[in-house]
PDB file of N, CA and C in Angstrom:
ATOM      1  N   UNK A   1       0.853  -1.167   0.000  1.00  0.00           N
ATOM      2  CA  UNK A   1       0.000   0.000   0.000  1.00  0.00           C
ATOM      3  C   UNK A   1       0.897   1.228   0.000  1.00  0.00           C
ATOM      4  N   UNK A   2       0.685   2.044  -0.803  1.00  0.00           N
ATOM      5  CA  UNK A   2       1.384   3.391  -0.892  1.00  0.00           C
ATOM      6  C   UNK A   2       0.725   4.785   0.584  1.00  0.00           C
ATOM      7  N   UNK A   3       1.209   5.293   0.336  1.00  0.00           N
ATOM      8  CA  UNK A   3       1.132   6.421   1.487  1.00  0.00           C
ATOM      9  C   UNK A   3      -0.169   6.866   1.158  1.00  0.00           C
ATOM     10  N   UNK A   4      -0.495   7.057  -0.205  1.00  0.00           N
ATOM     11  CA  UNK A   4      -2.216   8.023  -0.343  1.00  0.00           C
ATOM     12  C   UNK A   4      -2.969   6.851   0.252  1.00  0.00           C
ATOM     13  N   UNK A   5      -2.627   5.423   0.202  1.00  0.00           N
ATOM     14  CA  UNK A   5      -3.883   4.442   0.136  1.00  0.00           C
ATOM     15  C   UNK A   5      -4.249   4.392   1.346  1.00  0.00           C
ATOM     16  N   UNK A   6      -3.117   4.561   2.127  1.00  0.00           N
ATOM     17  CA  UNK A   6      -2.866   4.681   3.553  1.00  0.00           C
ATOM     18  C   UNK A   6      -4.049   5.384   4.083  1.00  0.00           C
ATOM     19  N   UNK A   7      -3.446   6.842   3.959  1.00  0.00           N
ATOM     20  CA  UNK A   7      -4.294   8.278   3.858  1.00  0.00           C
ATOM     21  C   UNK A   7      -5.683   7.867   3.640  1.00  0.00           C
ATOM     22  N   UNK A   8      -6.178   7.497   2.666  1.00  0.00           N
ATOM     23  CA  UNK A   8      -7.374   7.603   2.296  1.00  0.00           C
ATOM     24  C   UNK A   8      -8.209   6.259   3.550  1.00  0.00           C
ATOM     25  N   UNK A   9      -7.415   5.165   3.879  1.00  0.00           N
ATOM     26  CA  UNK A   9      -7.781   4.259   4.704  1.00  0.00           C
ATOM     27  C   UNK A   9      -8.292   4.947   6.115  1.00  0.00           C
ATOM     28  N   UNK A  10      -7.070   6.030   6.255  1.00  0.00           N
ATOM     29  CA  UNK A  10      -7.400   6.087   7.834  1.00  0.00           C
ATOM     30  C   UNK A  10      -8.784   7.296   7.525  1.00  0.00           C
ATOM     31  N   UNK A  11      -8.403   8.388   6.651  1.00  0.00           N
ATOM     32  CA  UNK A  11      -9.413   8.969   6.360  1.00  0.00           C
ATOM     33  C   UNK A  11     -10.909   8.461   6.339  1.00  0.00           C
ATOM     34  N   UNK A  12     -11.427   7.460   6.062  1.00  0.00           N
ATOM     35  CA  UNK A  12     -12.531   6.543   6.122  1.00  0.00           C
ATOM     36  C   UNK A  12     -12.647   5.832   7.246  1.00  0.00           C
ATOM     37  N   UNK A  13     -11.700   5.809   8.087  1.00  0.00           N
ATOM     38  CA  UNK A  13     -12.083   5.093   9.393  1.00  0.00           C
ATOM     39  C   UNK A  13     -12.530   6.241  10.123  1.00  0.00           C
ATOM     40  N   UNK A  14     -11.655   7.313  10.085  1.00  0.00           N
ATOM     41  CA  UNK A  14     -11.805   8.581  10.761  1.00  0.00           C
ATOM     42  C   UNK A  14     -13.127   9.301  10.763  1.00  0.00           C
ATOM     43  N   UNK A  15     -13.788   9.236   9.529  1.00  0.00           N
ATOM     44  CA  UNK A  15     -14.585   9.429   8.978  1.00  0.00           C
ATOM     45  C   UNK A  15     -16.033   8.748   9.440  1.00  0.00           C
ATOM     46  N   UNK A  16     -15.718   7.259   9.631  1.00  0.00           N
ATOM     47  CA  UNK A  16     -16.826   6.873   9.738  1.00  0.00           C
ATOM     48  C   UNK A  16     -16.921   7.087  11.444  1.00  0.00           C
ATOM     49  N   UNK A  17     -16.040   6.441  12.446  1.00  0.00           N
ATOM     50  CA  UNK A  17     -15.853   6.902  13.494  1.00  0.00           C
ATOM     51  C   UNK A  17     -16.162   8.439  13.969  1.00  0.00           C
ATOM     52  N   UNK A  18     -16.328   9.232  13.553  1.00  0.00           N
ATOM     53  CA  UNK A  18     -16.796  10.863  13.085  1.00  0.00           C
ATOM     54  C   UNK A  18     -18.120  10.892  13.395  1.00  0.00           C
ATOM     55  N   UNK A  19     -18.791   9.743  12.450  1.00  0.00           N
ATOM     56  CA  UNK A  19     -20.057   9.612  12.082  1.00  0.00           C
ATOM     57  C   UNK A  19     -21.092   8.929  12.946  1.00  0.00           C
ATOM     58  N   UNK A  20     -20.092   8.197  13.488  1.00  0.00           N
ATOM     59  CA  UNK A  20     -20.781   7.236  14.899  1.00  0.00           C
ATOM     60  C   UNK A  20     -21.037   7.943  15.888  1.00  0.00           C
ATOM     61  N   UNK A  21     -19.784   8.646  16.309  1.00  0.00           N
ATOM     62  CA  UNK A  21     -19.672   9.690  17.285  1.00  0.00           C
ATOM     63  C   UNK A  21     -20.725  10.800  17.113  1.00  0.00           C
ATOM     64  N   UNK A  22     -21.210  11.452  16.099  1.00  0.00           N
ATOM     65  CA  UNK A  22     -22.032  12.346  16.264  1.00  0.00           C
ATOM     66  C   UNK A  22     -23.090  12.129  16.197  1.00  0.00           C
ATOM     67  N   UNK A  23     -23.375  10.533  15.572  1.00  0.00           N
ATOM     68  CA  UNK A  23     -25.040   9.917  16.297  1.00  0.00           C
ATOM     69  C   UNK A  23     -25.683   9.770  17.305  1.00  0.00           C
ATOM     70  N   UNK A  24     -24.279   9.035  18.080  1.00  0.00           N
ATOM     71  CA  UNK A  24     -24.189   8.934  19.715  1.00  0.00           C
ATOM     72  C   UNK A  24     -24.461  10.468  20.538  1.00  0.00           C
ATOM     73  N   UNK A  25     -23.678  11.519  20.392  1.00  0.00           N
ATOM     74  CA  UNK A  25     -23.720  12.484  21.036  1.00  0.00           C
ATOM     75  C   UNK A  25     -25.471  13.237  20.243  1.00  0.00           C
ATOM     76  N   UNK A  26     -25.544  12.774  19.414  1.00  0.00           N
ATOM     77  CA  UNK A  26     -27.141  12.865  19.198  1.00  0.00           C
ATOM     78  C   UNK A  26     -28.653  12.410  20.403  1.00  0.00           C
ATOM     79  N   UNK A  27     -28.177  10.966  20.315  1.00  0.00           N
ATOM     80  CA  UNK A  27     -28.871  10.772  20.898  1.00  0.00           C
ATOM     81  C   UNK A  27     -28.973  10.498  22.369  1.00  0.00           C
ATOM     82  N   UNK A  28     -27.726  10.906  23.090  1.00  0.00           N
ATOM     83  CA  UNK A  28     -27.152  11.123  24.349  1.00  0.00           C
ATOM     84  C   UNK A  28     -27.734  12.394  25.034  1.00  0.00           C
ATOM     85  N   UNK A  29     -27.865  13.332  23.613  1.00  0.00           N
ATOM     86  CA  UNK A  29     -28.497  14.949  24.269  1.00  0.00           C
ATOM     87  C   UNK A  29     -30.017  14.533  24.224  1.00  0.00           C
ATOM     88  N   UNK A  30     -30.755  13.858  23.368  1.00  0.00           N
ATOM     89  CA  UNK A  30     -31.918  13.536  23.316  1.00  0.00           C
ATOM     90  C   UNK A  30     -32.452  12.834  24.699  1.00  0.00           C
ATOM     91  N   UNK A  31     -31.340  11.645  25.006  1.00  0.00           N
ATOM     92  CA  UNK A  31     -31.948  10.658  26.275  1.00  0.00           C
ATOM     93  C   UNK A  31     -31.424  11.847  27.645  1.00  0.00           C
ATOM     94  N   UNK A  32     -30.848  12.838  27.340  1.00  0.00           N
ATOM     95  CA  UNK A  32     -30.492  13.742  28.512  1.00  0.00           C
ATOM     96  C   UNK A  32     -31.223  14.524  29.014  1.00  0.00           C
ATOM     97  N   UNK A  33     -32.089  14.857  27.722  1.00  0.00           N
ATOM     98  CA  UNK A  33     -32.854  15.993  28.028  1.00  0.00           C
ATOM     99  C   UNK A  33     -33.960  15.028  28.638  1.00  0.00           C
ATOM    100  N   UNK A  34     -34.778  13.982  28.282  1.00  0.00           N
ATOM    101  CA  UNK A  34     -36.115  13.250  28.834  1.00  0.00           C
ATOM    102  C   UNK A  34     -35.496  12.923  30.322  1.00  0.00           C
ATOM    103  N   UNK A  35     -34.203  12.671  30.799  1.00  0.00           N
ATOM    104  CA  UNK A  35     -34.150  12.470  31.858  1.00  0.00           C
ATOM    105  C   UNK A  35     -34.296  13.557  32.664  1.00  0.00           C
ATOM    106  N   UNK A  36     -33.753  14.859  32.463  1.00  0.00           N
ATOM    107  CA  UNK A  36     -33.977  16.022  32.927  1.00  0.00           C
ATOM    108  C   UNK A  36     -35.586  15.854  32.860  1.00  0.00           C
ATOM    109  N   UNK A  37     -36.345  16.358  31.969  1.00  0.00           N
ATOM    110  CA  UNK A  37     -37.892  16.123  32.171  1.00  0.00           C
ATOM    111  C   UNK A  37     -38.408  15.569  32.987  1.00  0.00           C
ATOM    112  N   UNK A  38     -37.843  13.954  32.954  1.00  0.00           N
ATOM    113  CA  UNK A  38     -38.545  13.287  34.148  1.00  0.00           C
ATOM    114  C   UNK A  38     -37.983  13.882  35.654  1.00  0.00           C
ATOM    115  N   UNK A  39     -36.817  14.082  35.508  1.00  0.00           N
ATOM    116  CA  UNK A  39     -36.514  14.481  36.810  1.00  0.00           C
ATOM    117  C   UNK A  39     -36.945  15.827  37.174  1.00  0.00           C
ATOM    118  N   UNK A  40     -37.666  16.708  36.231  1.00  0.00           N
ATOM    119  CA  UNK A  40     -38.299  17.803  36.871  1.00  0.00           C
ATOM    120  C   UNK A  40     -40.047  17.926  37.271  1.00  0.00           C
ATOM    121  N   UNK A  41     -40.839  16.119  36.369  1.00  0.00           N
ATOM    122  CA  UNK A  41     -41.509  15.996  36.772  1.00  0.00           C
ATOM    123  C   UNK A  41     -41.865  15.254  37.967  1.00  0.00           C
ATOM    124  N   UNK A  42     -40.281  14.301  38.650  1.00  0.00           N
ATOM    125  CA  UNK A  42     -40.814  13.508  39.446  1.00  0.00           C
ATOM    126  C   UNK A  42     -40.719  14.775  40.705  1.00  0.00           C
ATOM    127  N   UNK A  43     -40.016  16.009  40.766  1.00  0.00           N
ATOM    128  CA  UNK A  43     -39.974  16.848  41.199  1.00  0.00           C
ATOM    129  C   UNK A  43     -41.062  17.736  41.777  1.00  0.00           C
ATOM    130  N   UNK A  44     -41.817  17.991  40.398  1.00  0.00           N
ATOM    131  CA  UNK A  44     -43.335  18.138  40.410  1.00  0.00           C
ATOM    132  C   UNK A  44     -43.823  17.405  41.082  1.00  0.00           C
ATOM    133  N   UNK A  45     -44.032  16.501  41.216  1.00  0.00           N
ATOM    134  CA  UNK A  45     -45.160  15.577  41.851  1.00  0.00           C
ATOM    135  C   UNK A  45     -44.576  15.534  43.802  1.00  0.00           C
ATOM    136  N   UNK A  46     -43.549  15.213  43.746  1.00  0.00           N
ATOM    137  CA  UNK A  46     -43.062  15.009  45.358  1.00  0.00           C
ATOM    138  C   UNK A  46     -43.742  16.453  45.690  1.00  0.00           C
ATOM    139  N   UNK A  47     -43.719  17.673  45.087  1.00  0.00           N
ATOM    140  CA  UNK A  47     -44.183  18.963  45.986  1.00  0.00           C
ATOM    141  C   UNK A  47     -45.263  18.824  46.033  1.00  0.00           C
ATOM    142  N   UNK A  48     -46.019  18.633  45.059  1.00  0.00           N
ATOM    143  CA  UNK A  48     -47.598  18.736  44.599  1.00  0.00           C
ATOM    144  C   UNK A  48     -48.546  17.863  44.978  1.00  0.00           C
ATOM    145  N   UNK A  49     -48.280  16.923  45.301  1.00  0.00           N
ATOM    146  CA  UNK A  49     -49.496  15.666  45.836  1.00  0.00           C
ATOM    147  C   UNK A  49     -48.681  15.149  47.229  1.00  0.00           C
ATOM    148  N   UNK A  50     -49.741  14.587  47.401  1.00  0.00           N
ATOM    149  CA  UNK A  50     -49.334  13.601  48.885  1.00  0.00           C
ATOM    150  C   UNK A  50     -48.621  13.022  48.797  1.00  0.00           C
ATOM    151  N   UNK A  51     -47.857  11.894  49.616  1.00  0.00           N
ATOM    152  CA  UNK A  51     -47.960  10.687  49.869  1.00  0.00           C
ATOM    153  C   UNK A  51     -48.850   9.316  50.424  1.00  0.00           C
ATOM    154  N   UNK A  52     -48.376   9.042  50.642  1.00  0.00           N
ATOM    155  CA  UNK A  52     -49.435   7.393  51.172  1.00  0.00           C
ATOM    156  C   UNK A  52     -49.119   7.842  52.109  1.00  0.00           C
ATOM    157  N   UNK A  53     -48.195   7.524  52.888  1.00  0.00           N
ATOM    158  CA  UNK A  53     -47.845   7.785  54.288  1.00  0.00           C
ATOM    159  C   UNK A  53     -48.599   9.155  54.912  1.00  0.00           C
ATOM    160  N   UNK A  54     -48.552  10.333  54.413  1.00  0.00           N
ATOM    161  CA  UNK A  54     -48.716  11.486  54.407  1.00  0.00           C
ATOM    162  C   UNK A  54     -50.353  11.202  54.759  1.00  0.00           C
ATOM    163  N   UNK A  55     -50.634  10.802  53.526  1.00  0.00           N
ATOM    164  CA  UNK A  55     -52.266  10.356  53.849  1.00  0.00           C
ATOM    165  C   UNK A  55     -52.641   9.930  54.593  1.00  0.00           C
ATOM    166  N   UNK A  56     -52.180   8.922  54.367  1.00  0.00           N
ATOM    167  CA  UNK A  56     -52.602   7.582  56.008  1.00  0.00           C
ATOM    168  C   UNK A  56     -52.595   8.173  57.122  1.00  0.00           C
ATOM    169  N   UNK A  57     -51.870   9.405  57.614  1.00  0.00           N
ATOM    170  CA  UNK A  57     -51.631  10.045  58.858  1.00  0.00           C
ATOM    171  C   UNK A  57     -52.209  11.174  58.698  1.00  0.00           C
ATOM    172  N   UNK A  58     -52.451  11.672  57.921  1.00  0.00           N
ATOM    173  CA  UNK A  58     -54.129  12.722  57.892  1.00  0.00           C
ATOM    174  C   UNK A  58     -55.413  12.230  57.887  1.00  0.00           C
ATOM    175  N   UNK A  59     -55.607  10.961  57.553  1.00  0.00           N
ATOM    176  CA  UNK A  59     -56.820  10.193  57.643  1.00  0.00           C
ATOM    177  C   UNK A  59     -56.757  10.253  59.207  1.00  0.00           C
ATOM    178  N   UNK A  60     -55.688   9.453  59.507  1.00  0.00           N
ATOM    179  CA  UNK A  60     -55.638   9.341  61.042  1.00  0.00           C
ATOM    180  C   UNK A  60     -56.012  10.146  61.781  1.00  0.00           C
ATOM    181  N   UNK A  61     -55.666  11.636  61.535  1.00  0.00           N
ATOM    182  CA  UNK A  61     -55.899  12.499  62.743  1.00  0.00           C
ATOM    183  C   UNK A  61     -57.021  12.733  62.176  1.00  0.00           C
ATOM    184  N   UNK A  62     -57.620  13.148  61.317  1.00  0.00           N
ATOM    185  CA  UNK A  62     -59.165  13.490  60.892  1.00  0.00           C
ATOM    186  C   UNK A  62     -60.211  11.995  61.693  1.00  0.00           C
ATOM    187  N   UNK A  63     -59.645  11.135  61.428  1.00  0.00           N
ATOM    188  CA  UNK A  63     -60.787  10.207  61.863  1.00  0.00           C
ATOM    189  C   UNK A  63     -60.479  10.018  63.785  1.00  0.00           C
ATOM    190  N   UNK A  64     -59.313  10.485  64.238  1.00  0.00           N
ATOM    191  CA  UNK A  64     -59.669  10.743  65.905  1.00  0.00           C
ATOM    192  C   UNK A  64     -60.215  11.767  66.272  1.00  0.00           C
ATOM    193  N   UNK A  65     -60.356  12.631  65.123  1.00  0.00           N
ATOM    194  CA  UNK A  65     -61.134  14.075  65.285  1.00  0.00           C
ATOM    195  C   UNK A  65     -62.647  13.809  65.659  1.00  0.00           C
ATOM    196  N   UNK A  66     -62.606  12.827  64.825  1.00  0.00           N
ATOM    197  CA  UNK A  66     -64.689  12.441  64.104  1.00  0.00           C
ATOM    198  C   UNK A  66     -64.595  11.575  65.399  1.00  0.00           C
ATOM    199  N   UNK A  67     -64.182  10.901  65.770  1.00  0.00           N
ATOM    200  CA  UNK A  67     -64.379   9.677  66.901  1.00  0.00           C
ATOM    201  C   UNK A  67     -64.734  10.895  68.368  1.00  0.00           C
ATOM    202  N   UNK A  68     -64.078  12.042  68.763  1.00  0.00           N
ATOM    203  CA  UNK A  68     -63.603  12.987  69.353  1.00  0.00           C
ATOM    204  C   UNK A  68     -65.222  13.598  69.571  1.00  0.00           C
ATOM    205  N   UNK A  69     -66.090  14.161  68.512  1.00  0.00           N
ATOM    206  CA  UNK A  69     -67.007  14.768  68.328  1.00  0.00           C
ATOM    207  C   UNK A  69     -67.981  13.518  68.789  1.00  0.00           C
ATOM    208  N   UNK A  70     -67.863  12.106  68.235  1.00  0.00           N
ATOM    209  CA  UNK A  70     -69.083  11.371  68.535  1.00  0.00           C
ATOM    210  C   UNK A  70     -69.015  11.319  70.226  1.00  0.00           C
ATOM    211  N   UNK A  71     -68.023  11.062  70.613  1.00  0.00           N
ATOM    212  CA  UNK A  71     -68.072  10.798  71.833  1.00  0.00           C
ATOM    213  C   UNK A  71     -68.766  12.194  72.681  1.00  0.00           C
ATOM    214  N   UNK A  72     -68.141  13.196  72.408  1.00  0.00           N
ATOM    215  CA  UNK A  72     -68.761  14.607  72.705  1.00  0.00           C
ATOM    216  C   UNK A  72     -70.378  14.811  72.856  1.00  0.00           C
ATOM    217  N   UNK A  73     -70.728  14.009  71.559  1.00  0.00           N
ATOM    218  CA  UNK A  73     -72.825  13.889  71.226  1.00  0.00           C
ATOM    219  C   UNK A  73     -73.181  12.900  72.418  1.00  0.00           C
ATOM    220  N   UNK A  74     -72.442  11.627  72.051  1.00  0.00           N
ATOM    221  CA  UNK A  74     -72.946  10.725  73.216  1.00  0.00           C
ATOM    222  C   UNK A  74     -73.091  11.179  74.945  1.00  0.00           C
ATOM    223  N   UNK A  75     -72.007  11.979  74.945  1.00  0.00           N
ATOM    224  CA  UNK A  75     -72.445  12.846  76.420  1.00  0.00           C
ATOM    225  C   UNK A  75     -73.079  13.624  76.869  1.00  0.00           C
ATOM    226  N   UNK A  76     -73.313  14.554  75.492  1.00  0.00           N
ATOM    227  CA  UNK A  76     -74.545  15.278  75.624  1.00  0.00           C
ATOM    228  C   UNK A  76     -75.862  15.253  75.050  1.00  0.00           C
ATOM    229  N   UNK A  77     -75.951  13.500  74.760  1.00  0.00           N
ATOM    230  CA  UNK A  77     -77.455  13.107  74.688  1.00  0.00           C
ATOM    231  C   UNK A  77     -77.507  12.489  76.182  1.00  0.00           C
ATOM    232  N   UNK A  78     -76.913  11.679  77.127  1.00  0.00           N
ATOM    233  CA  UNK A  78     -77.321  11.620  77.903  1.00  0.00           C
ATOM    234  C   UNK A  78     -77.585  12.724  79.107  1.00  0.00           C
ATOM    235  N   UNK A  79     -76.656  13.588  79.167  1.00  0.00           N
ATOM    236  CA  UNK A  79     -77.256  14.938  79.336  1.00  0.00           C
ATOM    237  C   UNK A  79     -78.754  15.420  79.545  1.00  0.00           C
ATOM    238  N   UNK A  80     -78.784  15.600  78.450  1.00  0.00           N
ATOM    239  CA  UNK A  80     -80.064  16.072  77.521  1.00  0.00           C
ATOM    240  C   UNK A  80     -81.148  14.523  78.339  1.00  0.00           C
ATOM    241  N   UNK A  81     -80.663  13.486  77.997  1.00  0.00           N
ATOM    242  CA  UNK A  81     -81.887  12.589  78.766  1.00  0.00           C
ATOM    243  C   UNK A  81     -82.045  12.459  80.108  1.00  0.00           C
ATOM    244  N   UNK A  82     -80.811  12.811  80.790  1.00  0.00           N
ATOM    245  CA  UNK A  82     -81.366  13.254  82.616  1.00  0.00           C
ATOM    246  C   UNK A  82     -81.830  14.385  82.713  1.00  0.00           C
ATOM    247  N   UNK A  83     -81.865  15.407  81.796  1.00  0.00           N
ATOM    248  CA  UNK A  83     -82.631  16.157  81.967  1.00  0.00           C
ATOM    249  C   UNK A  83     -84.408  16.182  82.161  1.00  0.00           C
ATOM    250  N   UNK A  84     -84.704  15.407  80.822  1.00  0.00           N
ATOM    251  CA  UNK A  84     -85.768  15.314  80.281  1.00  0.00           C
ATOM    252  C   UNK A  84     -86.378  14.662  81.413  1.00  0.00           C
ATOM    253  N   UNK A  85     -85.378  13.333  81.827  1.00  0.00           N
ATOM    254  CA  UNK A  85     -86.318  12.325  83.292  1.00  0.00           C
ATOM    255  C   UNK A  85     -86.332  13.089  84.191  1.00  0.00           C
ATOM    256  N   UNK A  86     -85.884  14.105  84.807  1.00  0.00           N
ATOM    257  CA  UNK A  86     -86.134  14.817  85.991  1.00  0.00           C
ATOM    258  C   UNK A  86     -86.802  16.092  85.877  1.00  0.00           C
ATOM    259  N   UNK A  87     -87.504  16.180  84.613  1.00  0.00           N
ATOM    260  CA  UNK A  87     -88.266  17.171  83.970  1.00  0.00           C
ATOM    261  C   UNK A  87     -89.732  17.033  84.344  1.00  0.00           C
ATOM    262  N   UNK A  88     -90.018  15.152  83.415  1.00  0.00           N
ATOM    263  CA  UNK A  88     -90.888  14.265  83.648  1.00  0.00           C
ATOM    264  C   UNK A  88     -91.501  13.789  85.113  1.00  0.00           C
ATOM    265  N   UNK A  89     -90.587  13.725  85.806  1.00  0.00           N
ATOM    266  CA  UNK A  89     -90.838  12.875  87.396  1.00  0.00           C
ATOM    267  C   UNK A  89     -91.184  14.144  88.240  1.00  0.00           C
ATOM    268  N   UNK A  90     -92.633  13.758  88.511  1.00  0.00           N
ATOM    269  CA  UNK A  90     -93.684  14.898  90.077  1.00  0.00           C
ATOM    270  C   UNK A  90     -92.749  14.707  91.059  1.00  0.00           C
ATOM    271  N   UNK A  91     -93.305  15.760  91.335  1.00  0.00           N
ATOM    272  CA  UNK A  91     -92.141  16.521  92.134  1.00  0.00           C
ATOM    273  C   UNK A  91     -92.820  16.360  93.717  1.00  0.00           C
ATOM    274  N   UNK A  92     -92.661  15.807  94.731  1.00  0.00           N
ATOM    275  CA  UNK A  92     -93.751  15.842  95.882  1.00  0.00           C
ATOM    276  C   UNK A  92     -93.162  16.844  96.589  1.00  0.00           C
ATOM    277  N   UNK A  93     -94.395  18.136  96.660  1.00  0.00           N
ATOM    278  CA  UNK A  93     -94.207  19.062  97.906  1.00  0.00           C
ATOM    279  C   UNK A  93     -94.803  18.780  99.218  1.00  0.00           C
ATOM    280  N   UNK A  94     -94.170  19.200 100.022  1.00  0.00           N
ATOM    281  CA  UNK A  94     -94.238  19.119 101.601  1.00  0.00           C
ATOM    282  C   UNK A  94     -95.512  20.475 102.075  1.00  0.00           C
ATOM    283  N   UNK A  95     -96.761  20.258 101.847  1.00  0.00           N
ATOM    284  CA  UNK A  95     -97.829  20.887 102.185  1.00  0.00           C
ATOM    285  C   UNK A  95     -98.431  20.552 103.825  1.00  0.00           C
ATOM    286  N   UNK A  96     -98.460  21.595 104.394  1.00  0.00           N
ATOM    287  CA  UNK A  96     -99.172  21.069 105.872  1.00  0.00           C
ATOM    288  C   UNK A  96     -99.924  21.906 106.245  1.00  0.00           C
TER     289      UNK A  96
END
């Protein structure tokens, strides 16, 4: 092989290697950028919505809240019903 054939050999490796390389860095900026995306939507979401956990422990205190109030009614219906029986029941006065 003479020196041009040479030349022209590496030139075509160079070349195609060139060509690989700027597919790759193609689609390296492409898969870079969707990861950025996702990572600014999984971002989004951790601020913006709950969790399970998060939930589960606001259910919690909301439902000792509601348990809190029933118990509250239940005391003041019986209340309310010793009232009513000693409302109901004659009263004997001491007349002489």
């Amino acid at each position: 092989m003479t020196g041009a054939e040479i030349m022209y050999a590496v030139g075509f490796f160079v070349g195609v290697f060139g060509a690989v390389f700027g597919v790759w860095k193609f689609f390296d900026s492409k898969i870079g950028a969707v990861r950025d995306d996702l990572a600014l939507h999984k971002l989004h979401t951790a601020e913006h919505y709950v969790s399970k956990q998060g939930l589960r422990e606001t259910t919690e205190q909301i439902m000792a809240a509601i348990g809190g109030v029933k118990d509250a009614v239940d005391n003041m219906t019986l209340r309310v019903d010793r009232i009513v029986e000693n409302q109901s029941k004659p009263r004997a006065s001491s007349r002489s």
